[in-house]
Protein backbone atom coordinates (compact mmCIF):
# COMPACT_ATOMS: atom_id res chain seq x y z
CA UNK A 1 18.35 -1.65 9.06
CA UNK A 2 15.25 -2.32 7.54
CA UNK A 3 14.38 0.16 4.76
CA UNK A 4 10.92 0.55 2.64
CA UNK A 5 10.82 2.94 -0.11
CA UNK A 6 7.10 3.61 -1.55
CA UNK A 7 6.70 5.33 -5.09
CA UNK A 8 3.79 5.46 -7.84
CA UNK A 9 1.32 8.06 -6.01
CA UNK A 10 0.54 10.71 -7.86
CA UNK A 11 -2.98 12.74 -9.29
CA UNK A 12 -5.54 11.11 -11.14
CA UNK A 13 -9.09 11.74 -11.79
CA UNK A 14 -11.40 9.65 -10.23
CA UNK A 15 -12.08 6.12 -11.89
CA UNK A 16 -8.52 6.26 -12.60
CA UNK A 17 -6.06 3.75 -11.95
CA UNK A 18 -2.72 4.06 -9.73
CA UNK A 19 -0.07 1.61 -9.13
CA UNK A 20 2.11 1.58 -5.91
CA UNK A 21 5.34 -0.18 -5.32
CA UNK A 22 7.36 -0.46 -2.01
CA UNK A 23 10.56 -1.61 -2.27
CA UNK A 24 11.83 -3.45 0.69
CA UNK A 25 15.62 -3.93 2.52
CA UNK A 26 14.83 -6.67 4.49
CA UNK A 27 16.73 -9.95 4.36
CA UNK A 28 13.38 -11.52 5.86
CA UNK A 29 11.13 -10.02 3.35
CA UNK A 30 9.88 -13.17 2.29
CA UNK A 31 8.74 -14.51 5.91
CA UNK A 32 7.08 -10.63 6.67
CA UNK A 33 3.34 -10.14 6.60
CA UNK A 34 3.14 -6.93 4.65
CA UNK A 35 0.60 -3.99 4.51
CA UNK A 36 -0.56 -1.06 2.78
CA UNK A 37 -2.34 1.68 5.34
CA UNK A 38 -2.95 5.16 4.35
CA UNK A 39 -3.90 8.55 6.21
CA UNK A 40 -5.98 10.98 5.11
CA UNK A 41 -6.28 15.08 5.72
CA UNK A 42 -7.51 15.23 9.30
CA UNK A 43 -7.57 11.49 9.60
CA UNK A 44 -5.34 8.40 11.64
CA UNK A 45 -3.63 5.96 9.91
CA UNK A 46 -5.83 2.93 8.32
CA UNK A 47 -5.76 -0.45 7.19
CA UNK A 48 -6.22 -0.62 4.00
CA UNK A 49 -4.53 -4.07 2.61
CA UNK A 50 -2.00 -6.67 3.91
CA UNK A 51 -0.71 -9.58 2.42
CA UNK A 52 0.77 -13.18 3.92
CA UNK A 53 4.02 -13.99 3.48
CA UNK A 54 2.60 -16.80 0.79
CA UNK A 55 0.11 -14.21 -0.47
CA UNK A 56 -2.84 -14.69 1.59
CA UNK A 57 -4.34 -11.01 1.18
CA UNK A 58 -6.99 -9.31 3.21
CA UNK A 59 -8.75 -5.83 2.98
CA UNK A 60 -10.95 -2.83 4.24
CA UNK A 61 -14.31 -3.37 3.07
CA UNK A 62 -14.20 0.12 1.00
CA UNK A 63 -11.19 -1.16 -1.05
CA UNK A 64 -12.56 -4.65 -1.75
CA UNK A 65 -13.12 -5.08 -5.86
CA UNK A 66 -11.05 -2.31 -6.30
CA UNK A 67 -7.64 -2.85 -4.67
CA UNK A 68 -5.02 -5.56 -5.33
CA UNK A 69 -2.37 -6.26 -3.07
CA UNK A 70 0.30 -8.60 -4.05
CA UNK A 71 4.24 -8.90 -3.47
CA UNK A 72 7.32 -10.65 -5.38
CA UNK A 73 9.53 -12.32 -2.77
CA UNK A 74 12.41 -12.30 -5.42
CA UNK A 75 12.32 -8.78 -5.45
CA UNK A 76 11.21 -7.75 -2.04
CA UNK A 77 8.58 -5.56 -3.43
CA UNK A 78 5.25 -5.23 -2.62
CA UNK A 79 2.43 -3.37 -4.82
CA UNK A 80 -0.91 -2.22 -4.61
CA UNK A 81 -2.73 -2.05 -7.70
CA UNK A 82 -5.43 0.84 -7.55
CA UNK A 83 -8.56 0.84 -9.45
CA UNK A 84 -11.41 2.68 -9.97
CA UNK A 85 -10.37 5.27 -7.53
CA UNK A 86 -12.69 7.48 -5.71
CA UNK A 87 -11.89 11.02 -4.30
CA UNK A 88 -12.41 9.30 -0.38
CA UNK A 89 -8.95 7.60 -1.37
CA UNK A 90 -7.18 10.88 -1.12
CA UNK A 91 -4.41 10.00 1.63
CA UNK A 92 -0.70 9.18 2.06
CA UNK A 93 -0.04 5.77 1.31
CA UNK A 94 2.40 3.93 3.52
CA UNK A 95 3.69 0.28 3.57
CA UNK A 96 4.42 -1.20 6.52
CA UNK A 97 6.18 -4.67 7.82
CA UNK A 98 2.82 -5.47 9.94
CA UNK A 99 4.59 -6.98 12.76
CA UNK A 100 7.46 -4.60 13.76
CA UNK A 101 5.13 -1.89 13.49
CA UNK A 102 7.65 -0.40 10.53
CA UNK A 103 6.93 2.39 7.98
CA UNK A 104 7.81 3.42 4.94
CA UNK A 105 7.85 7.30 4.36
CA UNK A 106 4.87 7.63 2.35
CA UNK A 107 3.41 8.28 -0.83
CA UNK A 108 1.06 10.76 -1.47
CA UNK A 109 -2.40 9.56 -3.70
CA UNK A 110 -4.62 12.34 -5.14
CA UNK A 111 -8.22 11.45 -6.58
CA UNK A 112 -9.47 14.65 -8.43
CA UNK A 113 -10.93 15.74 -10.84
């Protein structure tokens, strides 16, 4: 019965900013690694951020600087704060519980201009 909800994609030009939330039915939220992959045209699925249950975060090299993943255990959300976005971040955006493999439905991010 676990449910995740992204929203916040959307069309910006590039050196924009974006702000993603996923929004998490999970009474064990707060003990869940969490993730943000994404999956561009013609692409597979890639990491792109996850984030410790205590908020230990790791990410793909071409995010690092830019990208900030974080999460509010009170809430059961998780975001990913998007800067300086470049056109190569064009892709679906999905969050994920990490260990059961689980997926949101996605949200679509497109850097144009």
């Amino acid at each position: 019965q676990v449910q995740l909800v992204e929203s916040g994609g959307g069309l910006v030009q590039p050196g924009g900013s974006l702000r993603l939330s996923c929004a998490a039915s999970d009474r064990l939220f707060r003990i869940r690694t969490m993730g943000w992959y994404h999956q561009g045209p013609g692409k597979q699925r890639e990491f792109v951020a996850t984030i410790t249950s205590v908020g230990v975060a790791n990410y793909a090299d071409s995010v690092k600087g830019r990208f900030t993943i974080s999460r509010d255990n009170d809430k059961k959300t998780m975001y990913l704060q998007m800067n300086n976005l470049k056109p190569g971040d064009t892709a679906v955006y999905y969050c994920s519980v990490v260990s059961l493999n689980f997926w949101g439905q996605g949200t679509q991010v497109t850097v144009s201009s």
